[in-house]
N, C-alpha and C. Protein backbone atom coordinates (compact mmCIF):
# COMPACT_ATOMS: atom_id res chain seq x y z
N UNK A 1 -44.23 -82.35 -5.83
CA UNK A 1 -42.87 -81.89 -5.99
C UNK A 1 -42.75 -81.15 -7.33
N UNK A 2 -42.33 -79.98 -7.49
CA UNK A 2 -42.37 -78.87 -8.74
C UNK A 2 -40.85 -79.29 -9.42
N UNK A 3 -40.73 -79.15 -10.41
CA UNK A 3 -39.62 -79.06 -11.89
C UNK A 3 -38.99 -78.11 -11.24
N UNK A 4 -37.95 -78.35 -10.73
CA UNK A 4 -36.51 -77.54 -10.75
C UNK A 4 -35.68 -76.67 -11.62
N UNK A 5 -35.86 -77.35 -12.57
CA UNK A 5 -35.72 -77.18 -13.68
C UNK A 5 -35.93 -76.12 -14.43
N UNK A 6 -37.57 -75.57 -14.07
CA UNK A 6 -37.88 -74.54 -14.49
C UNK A 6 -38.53 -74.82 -16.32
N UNK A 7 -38.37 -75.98 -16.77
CA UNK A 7 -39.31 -76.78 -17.92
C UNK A 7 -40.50 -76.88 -18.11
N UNK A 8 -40.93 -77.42 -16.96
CA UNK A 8 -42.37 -77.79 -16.79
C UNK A 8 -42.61 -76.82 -16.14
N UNK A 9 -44.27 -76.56 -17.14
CA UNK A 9 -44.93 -75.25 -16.17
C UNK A 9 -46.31 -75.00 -17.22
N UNK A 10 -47.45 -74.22 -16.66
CA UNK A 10 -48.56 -74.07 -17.47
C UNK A 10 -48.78 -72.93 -17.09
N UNK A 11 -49.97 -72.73 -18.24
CA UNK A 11 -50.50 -70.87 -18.32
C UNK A 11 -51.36 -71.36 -19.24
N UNK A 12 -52.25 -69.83 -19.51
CA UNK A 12 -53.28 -70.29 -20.28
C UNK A 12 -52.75 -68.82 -21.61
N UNK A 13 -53.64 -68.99 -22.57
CA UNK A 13 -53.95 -67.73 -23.42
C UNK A 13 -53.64 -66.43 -23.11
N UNK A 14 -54.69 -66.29 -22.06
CA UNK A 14 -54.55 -64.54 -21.66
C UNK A 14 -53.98 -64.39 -21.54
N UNK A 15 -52.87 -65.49 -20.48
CA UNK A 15 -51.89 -64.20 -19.84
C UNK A 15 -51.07 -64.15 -20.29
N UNK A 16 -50.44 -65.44 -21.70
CA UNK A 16 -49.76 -65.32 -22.51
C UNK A 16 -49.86 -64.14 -23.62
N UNK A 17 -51.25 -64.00 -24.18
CA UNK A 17 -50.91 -62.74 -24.89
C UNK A 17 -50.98 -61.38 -24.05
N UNK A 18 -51.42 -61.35 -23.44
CA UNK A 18 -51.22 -60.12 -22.35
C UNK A 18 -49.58 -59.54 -21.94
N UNK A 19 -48.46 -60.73 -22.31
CA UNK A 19 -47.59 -59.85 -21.75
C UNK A 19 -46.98 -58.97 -22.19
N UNK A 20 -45.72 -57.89 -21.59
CA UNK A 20 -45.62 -56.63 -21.53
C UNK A 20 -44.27 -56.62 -22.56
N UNK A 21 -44.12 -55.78 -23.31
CA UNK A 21 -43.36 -55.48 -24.69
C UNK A 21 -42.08 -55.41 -23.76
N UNK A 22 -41.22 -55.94 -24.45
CA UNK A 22 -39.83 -55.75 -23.91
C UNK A 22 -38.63 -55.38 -24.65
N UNK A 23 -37.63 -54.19 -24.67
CA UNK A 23 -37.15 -53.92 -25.29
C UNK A 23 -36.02 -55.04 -25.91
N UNK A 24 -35.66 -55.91 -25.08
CA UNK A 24 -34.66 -56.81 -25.36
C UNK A 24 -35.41 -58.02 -24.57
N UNK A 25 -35.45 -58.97 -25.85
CA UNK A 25 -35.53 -60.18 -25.75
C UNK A 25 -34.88 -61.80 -26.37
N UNK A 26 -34.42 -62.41 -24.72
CA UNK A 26 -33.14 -63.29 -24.91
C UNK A 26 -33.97 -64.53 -25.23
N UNK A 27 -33.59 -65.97 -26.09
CA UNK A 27 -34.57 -66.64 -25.69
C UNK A 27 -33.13 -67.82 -26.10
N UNK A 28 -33.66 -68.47 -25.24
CA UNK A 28 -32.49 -69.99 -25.15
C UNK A 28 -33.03 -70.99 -26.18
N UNK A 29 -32.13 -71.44 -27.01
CA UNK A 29 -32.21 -72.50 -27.91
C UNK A 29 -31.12 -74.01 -26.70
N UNK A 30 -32.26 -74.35 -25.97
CA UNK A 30 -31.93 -75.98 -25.17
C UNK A 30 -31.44 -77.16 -26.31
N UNK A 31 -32.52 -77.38 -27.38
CA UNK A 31 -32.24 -78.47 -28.02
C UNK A 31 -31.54 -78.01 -29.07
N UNK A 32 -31.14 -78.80 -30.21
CA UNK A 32 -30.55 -78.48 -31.23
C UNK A 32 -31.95 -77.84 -32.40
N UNK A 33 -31.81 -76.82 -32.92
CA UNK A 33 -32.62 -75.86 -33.32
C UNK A 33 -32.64 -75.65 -35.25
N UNK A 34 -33.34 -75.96 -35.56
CA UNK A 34 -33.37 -75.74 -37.34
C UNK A 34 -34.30 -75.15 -38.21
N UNK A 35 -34.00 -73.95 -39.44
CA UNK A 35 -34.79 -73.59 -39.92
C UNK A 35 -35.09 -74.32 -41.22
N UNK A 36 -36.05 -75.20 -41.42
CA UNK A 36 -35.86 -75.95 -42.83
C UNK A 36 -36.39 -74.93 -44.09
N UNK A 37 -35.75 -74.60 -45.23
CA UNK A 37 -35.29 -73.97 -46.24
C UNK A 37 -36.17 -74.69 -47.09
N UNK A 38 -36.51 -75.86 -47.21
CA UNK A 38 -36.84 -76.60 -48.19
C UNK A 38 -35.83 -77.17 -48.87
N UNK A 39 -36.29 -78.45 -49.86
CA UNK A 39 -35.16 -79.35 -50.77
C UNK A 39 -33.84 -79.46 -49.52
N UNK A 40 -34.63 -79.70 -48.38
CA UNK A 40 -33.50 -80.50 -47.67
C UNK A 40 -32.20 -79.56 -47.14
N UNK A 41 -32.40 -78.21 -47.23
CA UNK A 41 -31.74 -76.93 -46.73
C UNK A 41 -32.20 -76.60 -45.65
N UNK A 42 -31.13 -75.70 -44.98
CA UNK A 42 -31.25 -75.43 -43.26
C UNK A 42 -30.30 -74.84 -42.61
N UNK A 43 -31.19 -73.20 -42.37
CA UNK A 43 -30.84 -72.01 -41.76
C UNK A 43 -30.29 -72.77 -40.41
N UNK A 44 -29.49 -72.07 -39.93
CA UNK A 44 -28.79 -72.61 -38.48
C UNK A 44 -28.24 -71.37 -37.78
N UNK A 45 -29.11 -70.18 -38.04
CA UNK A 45 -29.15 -69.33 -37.24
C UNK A 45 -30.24 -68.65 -37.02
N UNK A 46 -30.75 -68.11 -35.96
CA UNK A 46 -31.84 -67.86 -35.38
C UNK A 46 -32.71 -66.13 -35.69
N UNK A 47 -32.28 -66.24 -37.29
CA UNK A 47 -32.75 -64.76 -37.79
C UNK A 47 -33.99 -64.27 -37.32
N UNK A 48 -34.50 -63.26 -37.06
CA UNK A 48 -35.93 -63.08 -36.66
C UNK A 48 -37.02 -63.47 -36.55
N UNK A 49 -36.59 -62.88 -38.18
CA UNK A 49 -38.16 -64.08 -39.24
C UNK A 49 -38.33 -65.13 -38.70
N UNK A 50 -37.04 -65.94 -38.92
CA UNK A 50 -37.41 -67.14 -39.10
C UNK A 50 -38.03 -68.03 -37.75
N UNK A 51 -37.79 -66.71 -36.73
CA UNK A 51 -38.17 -67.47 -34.93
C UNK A 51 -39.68 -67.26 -34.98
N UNK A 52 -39.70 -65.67 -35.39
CA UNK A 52 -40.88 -65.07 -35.47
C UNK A 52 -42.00 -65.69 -35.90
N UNK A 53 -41.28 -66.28 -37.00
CA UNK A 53 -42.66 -66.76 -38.28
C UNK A 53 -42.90 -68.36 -37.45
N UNK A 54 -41.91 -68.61 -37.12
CA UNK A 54 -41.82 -70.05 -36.31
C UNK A 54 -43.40 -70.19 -35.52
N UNK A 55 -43.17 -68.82 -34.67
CA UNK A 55 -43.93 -68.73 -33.29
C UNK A 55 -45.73 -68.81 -33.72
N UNK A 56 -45.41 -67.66 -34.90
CA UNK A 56 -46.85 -66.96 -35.33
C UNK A 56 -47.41 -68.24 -35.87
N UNK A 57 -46.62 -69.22 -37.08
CA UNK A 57 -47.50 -70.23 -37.33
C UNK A 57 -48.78 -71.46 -35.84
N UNK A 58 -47.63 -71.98 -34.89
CA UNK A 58 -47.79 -72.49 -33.89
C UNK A 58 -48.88 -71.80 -33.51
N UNK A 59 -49.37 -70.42 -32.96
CA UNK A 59 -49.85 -69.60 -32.02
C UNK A 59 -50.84 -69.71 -32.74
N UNK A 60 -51.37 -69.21 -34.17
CA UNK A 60 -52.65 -69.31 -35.12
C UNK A 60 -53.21 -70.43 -35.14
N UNK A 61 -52.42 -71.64 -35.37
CA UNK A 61 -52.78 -73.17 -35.19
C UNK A 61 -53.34 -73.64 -33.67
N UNK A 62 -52.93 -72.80 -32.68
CA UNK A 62 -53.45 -73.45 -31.45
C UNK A 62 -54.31 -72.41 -30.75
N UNK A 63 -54.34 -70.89 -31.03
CA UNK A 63 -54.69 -69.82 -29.93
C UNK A 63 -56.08 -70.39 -30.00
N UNK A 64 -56.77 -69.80 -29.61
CA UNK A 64 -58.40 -69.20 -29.47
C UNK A 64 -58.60 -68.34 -31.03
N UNK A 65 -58.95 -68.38 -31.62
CA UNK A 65 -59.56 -67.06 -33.04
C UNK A 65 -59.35 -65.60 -32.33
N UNK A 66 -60.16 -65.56 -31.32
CA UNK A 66 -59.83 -63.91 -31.23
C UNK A 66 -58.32 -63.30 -30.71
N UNK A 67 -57.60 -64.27 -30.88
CA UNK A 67 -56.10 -64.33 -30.19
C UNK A 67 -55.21 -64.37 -31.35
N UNK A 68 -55.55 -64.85 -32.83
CA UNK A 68 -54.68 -64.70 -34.17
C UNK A 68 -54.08 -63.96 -33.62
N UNK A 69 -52.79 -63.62 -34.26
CA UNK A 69 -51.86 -62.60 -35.08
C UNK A 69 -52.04 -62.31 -36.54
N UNK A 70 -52.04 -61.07 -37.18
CA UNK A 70 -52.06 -60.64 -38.64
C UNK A 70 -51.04 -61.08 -38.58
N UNK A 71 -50.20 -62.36 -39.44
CA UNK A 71 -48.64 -62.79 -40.03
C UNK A 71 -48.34 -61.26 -40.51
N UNK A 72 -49.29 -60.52 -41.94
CA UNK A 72 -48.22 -59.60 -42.93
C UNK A 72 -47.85 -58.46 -41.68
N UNK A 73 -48.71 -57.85 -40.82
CA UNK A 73 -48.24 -56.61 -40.59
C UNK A 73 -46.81 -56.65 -39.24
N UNK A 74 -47.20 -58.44 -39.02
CA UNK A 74 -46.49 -58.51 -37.78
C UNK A 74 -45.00 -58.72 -38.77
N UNK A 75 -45.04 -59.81 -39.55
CA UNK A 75 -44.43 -59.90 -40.72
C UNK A 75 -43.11 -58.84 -40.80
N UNK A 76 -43.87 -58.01 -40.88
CA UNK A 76 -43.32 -56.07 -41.43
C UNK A 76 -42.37 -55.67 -40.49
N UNK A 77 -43.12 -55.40 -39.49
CA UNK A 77 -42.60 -54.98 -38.34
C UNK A 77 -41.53 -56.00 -37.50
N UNK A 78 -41.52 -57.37 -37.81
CA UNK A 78 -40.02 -57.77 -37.33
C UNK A 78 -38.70 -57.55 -38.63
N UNK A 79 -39.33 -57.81 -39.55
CA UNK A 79 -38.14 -57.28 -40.55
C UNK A 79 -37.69 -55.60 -40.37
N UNK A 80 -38.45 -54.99 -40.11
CA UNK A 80 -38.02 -53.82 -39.69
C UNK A 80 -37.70 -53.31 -38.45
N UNK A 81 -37.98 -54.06 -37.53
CA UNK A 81 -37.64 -53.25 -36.38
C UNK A 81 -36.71 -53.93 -35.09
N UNK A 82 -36.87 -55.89 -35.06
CA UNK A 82 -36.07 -56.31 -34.33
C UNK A 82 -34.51 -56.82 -34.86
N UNK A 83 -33.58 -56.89 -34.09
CA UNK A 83 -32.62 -56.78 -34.74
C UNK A 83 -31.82 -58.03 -33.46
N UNK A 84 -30.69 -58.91 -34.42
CA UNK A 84 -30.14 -60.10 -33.26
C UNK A 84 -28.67 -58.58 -32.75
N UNK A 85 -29.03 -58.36 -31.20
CA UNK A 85 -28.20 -57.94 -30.92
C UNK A 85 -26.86 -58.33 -29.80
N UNK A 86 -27.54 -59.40 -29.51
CA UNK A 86 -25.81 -60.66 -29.27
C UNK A 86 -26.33 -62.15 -29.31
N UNK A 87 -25.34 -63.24 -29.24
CA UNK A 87 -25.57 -64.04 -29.20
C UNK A 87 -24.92 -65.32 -29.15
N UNK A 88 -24.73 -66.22 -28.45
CA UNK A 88 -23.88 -67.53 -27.95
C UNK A 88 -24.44 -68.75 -28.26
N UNK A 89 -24.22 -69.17 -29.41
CA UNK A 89 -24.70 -70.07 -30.08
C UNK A 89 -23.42 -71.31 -30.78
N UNK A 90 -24.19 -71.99 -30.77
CA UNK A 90 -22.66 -73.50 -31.08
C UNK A 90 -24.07 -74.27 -32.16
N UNK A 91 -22.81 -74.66 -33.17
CA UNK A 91 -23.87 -76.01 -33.54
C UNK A 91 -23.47 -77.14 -33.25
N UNK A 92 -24.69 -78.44 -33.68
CA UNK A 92 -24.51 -79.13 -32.75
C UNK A 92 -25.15 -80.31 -33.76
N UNK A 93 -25.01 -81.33 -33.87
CA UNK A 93 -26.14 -82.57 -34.26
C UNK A 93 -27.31 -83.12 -33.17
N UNK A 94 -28.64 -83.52 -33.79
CA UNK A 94 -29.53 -84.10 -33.37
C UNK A 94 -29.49 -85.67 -33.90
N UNK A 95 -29.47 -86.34 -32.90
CA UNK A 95 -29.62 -87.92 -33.59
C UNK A 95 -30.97 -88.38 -33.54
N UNK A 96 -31.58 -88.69 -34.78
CA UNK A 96 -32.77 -89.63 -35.15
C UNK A 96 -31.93 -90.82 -35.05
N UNK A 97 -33.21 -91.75 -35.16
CA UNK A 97 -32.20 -93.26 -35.37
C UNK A 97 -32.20 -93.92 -36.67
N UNK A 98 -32.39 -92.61 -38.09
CA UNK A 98 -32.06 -93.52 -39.47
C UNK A 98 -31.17 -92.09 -39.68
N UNK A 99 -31.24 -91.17 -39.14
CA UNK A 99 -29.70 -89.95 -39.56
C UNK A 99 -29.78 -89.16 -38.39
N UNK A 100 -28.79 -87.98 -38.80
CA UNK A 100 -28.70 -86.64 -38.19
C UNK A 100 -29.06 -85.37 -38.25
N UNK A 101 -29.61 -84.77 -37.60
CA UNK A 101 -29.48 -83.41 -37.98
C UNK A 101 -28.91 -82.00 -37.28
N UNK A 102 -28.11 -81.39 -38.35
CA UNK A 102 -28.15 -80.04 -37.71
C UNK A 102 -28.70 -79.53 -37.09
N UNK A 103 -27.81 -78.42 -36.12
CA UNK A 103 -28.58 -77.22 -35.40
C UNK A 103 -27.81 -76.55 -34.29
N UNK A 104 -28.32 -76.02 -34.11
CA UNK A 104 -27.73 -75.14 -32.86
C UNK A 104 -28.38 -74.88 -31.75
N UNK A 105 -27.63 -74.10 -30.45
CA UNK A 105 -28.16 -74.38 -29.33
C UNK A 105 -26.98 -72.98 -28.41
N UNK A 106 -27.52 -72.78 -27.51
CA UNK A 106 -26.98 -71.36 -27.29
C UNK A 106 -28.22 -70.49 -26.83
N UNK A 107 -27.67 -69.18 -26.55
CA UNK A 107 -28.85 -68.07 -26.47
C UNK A 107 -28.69 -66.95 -27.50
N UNK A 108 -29.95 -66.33 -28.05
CA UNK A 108 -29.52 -65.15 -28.75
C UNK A 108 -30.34 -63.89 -28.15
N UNK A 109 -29.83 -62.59 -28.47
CA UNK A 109 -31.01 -61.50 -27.49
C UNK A 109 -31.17 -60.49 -28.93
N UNK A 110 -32.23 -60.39 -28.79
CA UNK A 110 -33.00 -59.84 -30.06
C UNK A 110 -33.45 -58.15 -29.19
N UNK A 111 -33.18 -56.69 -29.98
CA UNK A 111 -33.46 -55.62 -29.75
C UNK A 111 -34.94 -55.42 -30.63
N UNK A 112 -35.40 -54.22 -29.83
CA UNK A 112 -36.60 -53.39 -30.67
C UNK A 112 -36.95 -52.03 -29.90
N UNK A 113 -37.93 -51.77 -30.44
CA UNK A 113 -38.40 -50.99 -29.45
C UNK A 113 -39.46 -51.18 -28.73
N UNK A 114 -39.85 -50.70 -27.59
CA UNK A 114 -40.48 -50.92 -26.65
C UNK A 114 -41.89 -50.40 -27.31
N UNK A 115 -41.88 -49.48 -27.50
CA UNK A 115 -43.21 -48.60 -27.87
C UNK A 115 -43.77 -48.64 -29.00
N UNK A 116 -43.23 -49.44 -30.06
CA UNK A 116 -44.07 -49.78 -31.34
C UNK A 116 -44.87 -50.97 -30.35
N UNK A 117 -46.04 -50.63 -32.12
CA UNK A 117 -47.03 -51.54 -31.74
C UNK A 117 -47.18 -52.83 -31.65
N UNK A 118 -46.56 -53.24 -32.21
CA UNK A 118 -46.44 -55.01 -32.19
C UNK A 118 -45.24 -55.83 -31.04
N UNK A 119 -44.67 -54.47 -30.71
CA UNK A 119 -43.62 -55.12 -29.62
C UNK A 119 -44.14 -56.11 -28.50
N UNK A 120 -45.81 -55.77 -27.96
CA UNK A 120 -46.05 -57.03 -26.77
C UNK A 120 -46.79 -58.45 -27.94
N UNK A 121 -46.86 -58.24 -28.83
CA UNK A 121 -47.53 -59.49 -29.56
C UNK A 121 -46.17 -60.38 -29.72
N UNK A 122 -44.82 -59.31 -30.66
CA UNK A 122 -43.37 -60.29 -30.33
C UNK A 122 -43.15 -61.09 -28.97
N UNK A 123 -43.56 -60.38 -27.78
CA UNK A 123 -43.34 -60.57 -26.26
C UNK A 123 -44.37 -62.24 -26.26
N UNK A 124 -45.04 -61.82 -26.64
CA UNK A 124 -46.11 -62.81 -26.14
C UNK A 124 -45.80 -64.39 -26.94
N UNK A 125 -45.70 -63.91 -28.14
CA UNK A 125 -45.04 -65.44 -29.29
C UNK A 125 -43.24 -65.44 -28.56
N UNK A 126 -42.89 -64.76 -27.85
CA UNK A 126 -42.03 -65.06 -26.93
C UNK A 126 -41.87 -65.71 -25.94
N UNK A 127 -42.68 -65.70 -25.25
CA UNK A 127 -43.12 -66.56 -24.24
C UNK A 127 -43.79 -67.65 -24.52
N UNK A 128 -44.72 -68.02 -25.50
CA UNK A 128 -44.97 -68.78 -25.82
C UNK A 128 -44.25 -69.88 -26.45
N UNK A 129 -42.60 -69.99 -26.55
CA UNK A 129 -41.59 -70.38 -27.13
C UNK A 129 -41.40 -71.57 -26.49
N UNK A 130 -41.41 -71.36 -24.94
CA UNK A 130 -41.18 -72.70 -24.20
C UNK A 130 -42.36 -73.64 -24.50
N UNK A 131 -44.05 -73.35 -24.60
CA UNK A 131 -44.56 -74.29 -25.04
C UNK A 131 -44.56 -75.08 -26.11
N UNK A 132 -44.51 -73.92 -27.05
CA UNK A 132 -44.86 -74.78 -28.97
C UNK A 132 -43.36 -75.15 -29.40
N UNK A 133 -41.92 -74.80 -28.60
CA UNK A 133 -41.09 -74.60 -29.71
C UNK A 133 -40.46 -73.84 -31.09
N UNK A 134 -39.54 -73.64 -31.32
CA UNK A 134 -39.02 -73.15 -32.49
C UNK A 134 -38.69 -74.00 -33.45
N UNK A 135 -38.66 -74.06 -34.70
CA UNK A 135 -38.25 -73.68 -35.81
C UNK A 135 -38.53 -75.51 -36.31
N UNK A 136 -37.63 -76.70 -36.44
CA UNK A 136 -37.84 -77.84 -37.28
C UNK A 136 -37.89 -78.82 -36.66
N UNK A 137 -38.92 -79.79 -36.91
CA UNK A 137 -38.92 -80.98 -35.70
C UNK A 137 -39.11 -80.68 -34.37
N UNK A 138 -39.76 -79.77 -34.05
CA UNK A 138 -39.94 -79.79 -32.57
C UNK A 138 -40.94 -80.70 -32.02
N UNK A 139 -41.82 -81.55 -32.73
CA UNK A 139 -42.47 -82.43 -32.30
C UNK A 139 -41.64 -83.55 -31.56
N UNK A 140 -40.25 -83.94 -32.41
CA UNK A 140 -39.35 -85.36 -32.08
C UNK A 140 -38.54 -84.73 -31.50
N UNK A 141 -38.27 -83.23 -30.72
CA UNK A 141 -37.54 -83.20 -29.74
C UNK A 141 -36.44 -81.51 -29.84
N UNK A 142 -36.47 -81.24 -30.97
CA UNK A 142 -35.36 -80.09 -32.00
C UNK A 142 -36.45 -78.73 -31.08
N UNK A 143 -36.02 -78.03 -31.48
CA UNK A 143 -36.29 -76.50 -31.09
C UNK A 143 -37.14 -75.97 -29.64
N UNK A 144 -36.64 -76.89 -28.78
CA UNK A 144 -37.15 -76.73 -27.24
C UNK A 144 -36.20 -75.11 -26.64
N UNK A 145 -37.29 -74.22 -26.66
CA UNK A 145 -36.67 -73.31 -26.46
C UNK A 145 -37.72 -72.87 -25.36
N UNK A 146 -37.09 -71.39 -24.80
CA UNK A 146 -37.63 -70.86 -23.84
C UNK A 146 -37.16 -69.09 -23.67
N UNK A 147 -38.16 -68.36 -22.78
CA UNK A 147 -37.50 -66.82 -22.89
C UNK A 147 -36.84 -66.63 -21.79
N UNK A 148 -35.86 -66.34 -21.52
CA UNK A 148 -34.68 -66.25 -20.35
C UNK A 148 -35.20 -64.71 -19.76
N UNK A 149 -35.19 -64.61 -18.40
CA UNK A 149 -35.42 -63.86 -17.92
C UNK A 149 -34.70 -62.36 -18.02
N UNK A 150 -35.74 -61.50 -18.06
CA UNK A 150 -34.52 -59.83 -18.41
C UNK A 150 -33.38 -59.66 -17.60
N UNK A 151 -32.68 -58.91 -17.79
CA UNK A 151 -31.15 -59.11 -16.74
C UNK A 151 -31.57 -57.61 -16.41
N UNK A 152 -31.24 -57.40 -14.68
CA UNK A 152 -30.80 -56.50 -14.52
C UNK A 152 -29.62 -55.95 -14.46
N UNK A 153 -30.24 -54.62 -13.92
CA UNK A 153 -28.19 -54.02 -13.75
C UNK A 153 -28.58 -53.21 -12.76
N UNK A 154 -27.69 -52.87 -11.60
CA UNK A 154 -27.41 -51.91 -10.79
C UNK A 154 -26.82 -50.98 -11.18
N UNK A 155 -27.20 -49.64 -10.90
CA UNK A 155 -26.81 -48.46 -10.81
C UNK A 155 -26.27 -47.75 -10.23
């Protein structure tokens, strides 16, 4: 019997970095979601970087070697080129059982362009979102995210 849900699911490497650059990409924040700042500070919105850099750490720590990402040039190219262009986001608390924490939860859709070069490597640490998670604590449950499918439109 398969996940309904649409949660559970596997893939391997390739076809994760293999996929195809997308000009707009939405990705759902499910759990409550956090960027830790350090000294106990915490971004609670889903700036580029901070998804980006999220993804690239995870992906270097687990890919295959010949599957890295360069962090600086990829680095570059999301500060310059993707941009949050809507987004439905609420915050929210996470309960541990000695405190709380912030975060948020919602969707945001991030623009670029299609035809720069790093646009299918963004795609791919995109998709890879539903496995590793975003941003703080995603081990105990925080940044369970996923990439929401492109929307069409009729013409």
């Amino acid at each position: 019997m398969g996940d309904s849900t649409g949660w559970a699911d596997t893939t391997d490497w390739q076809r994760l970095a293999s996929a195809e650059a997308r000009k707009s990409i939405t990705i759902r924040f499910a759990s409550p979601t956090a960027f830790s700042l350090g000294d106990r500070r915490f971004a609670l919105f889903p700036d580029p970087l901070f998804v980006w850099d999220s993804l690239m750490r995870s992906w270097n720590l687990y890919a295959p070697e010949p599957l890295h990402v360069e962090k600086q040039p990829l680095r570059k190219f999301i500060i310059e080129q993707i941009m949050v262009s809507a987004y439905d986001l609420q915050t929210t608390t996470y309960s541990f059982p000695n405190y709380v924490q912030k975060g948020f939860v919602g969707t945001c859709t991030y623009q670029m362009s299609i035809d720069a070069t790093y646009a299918p490597q963004v795609a791919a640490l995109a998709a890879f979102a539903q496995y590793a998670g975003i941003g703080y604590k995603t081990t105990m449950g925080m940044g369970q995210t996923r990439l929401e499918a492109p929307h069409t439109t009729c013409g």
